[in-house]
N, C-alpha and C. Protein backbone atom coordinates (compact mmCIF):
# COMPACT_ATOMS: atom_id res chain seq x y z
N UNK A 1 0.83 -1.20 0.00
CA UNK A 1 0.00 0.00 0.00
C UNK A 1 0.87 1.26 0.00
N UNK A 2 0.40 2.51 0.01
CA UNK A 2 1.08 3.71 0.30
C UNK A 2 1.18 4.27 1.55
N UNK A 3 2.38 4.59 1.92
CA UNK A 3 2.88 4.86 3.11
C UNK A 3 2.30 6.68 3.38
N UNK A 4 2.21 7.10 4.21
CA UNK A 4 2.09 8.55 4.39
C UNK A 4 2.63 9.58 4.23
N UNK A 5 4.04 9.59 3.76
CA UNK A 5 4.96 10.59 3.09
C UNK A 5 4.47 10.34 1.58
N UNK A 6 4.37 9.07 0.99
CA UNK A 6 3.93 9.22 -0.31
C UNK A 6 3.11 9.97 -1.07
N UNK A 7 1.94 9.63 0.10
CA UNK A 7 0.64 10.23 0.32
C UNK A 7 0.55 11.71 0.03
N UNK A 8 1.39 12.14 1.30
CA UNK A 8 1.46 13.41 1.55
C UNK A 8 1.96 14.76 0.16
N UNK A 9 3.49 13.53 -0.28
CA UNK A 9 3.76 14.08 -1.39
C UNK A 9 2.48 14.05 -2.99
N UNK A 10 1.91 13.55 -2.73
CA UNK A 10 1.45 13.08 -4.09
C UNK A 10 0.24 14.49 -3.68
N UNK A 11 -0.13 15.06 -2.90
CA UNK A 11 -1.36 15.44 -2.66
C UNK A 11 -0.40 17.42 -2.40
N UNK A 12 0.59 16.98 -2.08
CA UNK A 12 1.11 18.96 -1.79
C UNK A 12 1.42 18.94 -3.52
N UNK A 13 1.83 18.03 -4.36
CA UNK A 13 2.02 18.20 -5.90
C UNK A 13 0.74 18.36 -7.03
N UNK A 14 -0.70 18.12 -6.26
CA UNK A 14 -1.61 18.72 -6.93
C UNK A 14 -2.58 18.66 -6.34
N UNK A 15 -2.22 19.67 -5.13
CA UNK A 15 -3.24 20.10 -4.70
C UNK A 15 -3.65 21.80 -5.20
N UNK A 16 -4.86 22.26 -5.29
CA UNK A 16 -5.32 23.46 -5.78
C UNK A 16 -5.07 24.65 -4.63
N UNK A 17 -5.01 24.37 -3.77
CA UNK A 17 -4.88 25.36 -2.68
C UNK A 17 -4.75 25.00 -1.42
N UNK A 18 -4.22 25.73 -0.10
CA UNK A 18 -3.17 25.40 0.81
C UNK A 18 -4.33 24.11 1.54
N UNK A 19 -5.30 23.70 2.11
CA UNK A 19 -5.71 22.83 2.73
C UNK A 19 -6.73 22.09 1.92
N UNK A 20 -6.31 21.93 0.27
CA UNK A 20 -6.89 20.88 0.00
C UNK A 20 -6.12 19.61 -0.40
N UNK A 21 -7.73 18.88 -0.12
CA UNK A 21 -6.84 16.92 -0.16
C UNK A 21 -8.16 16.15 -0.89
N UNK A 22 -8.70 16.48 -1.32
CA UNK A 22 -10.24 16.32 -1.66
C UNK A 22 -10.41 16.63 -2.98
N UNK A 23 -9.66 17.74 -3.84
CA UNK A 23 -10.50 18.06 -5.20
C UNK A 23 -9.49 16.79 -6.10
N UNK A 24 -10.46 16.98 -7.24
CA UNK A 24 -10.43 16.05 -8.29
C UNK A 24 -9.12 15.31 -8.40
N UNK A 25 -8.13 16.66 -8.58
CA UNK A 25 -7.11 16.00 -9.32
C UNK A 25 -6.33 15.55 -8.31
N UNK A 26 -5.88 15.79 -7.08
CA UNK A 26 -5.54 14.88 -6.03
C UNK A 26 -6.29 13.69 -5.74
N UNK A 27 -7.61 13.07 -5.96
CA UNK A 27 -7.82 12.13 -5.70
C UNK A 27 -7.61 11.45 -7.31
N UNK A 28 -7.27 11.85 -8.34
CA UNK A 28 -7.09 11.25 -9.13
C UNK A 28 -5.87 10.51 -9.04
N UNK A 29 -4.74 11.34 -8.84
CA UNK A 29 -3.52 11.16 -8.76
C UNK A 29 -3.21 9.82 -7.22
N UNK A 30 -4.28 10.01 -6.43
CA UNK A 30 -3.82 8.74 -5.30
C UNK A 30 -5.25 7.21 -5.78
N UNK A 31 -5.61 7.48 -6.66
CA UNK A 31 -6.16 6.47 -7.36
C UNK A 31 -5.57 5.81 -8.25
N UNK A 32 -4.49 6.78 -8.82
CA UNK A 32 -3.49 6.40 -9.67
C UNK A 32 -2.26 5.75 -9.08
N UNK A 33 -2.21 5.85 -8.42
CA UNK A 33 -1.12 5.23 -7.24
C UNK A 33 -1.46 3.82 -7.00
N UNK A 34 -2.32 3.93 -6.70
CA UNK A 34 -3.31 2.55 -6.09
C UNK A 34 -3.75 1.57 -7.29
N UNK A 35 -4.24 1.65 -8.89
CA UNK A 35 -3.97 1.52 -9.15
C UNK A 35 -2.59 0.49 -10.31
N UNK A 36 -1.57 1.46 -10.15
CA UNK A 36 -0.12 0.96 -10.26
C UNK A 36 0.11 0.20 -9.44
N UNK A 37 -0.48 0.15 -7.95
CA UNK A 37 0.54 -0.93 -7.11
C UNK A 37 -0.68 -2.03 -7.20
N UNK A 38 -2.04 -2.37 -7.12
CA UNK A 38 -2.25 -3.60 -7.92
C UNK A 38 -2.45 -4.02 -9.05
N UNK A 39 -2.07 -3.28 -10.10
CA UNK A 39 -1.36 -3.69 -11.18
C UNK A 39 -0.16 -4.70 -10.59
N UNK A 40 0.95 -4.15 -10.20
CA UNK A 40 1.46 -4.91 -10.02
C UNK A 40 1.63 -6.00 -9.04
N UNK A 41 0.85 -6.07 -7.72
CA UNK A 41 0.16 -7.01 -7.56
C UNK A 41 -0.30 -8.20 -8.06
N UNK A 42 -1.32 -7.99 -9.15
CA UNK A 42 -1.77 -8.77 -9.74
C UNK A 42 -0.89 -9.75 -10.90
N UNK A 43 0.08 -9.00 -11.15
CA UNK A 43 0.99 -9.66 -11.83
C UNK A 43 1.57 -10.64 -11.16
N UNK A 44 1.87 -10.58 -10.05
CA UNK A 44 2.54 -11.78 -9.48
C UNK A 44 1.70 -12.73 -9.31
N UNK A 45 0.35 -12.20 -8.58
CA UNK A 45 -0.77 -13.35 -8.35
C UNK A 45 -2.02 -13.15 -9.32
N UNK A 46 -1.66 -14.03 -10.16
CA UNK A 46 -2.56 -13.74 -10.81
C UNK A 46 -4.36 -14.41 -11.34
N UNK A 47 -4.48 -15.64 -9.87
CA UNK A 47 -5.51 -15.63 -9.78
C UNK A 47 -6.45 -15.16 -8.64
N UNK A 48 -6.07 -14.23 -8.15
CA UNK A 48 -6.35 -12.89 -7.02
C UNK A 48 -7.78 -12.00 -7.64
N UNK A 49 -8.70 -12.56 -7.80
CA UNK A 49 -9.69 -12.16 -8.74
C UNK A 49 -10.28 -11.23 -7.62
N UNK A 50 -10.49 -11.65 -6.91
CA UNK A 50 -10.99 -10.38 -5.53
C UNK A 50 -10.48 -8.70 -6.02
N UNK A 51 -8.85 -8.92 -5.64
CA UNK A 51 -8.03 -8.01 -6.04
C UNK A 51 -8.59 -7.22 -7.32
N UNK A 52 -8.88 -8.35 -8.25
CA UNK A 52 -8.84 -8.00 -9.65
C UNK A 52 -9.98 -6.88 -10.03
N UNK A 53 -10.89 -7.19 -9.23
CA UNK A 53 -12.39 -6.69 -9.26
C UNK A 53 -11.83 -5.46 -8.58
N UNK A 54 -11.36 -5.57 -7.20
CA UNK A 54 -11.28 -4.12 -6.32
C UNK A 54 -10.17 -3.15 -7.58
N UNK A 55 -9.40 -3.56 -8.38
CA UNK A 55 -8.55 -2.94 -9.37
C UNK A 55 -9.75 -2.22 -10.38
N UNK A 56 -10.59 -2.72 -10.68
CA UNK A 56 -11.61 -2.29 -12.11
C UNK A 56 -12.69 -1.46 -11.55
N UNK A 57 -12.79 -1.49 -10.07
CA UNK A 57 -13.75 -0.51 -9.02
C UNK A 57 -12.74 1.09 -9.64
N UNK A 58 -11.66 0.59 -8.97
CA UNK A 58 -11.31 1.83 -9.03
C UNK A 58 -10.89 2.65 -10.18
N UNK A 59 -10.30 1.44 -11.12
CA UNK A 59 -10.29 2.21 -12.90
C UNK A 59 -11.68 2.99 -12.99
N UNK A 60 -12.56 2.42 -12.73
CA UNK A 60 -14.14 3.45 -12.73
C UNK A 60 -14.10 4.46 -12.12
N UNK A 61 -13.57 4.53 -11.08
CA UNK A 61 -14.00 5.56 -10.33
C UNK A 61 -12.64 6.87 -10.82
N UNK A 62 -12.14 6.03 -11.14
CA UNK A 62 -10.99 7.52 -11.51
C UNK A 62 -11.44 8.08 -13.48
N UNK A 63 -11.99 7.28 -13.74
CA UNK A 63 -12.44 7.31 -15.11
C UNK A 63 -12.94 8.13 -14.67
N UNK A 64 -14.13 8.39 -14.15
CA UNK A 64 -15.33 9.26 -13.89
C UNK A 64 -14.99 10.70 -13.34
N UNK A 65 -13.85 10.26 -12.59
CA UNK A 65 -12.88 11.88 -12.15
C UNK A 65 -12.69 12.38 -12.92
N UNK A 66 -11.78 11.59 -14.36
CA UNK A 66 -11.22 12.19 -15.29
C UNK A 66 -12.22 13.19 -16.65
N UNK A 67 -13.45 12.51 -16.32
CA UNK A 67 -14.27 13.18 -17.10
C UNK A 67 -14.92 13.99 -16.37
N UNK A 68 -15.23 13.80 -15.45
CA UNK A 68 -15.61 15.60 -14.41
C UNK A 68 -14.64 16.68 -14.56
N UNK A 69 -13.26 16.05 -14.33
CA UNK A 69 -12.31 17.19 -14.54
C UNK A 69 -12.60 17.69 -15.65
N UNK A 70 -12.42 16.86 -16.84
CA UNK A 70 -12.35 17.26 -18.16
C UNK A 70 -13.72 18.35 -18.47
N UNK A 71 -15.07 17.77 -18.10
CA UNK A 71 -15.18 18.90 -18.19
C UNK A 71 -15.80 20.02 -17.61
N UNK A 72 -15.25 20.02 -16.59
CA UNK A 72 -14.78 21.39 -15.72
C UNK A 72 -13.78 22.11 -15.84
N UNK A 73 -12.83 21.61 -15.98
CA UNK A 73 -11.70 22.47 -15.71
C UNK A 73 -10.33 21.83 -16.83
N UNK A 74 -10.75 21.78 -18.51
CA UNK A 74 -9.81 21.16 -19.28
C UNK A 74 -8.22 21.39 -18.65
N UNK A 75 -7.91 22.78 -18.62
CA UNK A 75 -6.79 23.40 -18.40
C UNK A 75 -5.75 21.74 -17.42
N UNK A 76 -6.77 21.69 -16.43
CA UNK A 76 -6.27 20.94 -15.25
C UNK A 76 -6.21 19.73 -15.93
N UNK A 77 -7.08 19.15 -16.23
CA UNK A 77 -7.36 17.58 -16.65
C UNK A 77 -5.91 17.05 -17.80
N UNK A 78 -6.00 18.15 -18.82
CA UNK A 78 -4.81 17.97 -19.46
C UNK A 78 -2.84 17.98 -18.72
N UNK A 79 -3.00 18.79 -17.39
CA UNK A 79 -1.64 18.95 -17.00
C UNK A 79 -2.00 17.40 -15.86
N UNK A 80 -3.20 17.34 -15.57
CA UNK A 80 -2.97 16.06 -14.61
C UNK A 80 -2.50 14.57 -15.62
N UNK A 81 -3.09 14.89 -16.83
CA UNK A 81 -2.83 13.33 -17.08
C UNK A 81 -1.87 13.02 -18.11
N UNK A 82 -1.01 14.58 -18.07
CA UNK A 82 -0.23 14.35 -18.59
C UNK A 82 1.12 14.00 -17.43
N UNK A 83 0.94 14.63 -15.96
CA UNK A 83 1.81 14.53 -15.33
C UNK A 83 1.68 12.87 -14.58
N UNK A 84 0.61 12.20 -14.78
CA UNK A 84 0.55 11.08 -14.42
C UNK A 84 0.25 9.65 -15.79
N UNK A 85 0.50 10.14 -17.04
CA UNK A 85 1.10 9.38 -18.23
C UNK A 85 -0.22 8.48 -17.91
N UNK A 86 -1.65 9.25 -18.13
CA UNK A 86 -2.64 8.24 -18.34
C UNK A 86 -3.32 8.84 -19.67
N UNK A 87 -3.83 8.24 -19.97
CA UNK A 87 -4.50 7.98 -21.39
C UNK A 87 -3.91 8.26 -22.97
């Protein structure tokens, strides 16, 4: 899982303003995290179908971020997913 400095870093690098942890593109970016690490997870075990399912929960749910962002706020959506090499 992610440790709390990770955390911490991933969320002061896009966050919108001094006490947020909540808007879009920070929870995109620690969905994206999560993610990557059962991705790789799953690679090792790969009949972990539990896992597999809780992995495709969350591809949805960051999908759905990514198109709120998009369209709300293109400007953002484009520097987030470019700074996190998704789509």
């Amino acid at each position: 899982m992610m440790d709390k400095t990770k955390k911490k870093k991933l969320i002061e690098k896009f966050k919108e303003h001094v006490e947020d942890t909540g808007s879009a593109a920070v929870q995109i970016a620690l969905l994206s995290e999560r993610v990557i690490y059962l991705t790789e997870h799953l690679k090792k075990h790969k009949k972990d179908f539990h896992s597999r399912r809780g992995l495709l929960i969350l591809v949805g749910r960051r999908r759905r971020l990514l198109t709120y962002l998009k369209n709300s706020d293109p400007q953002s959506y484009t520097e987030v997913t470019k700074e996190l090499k998704i789509k």
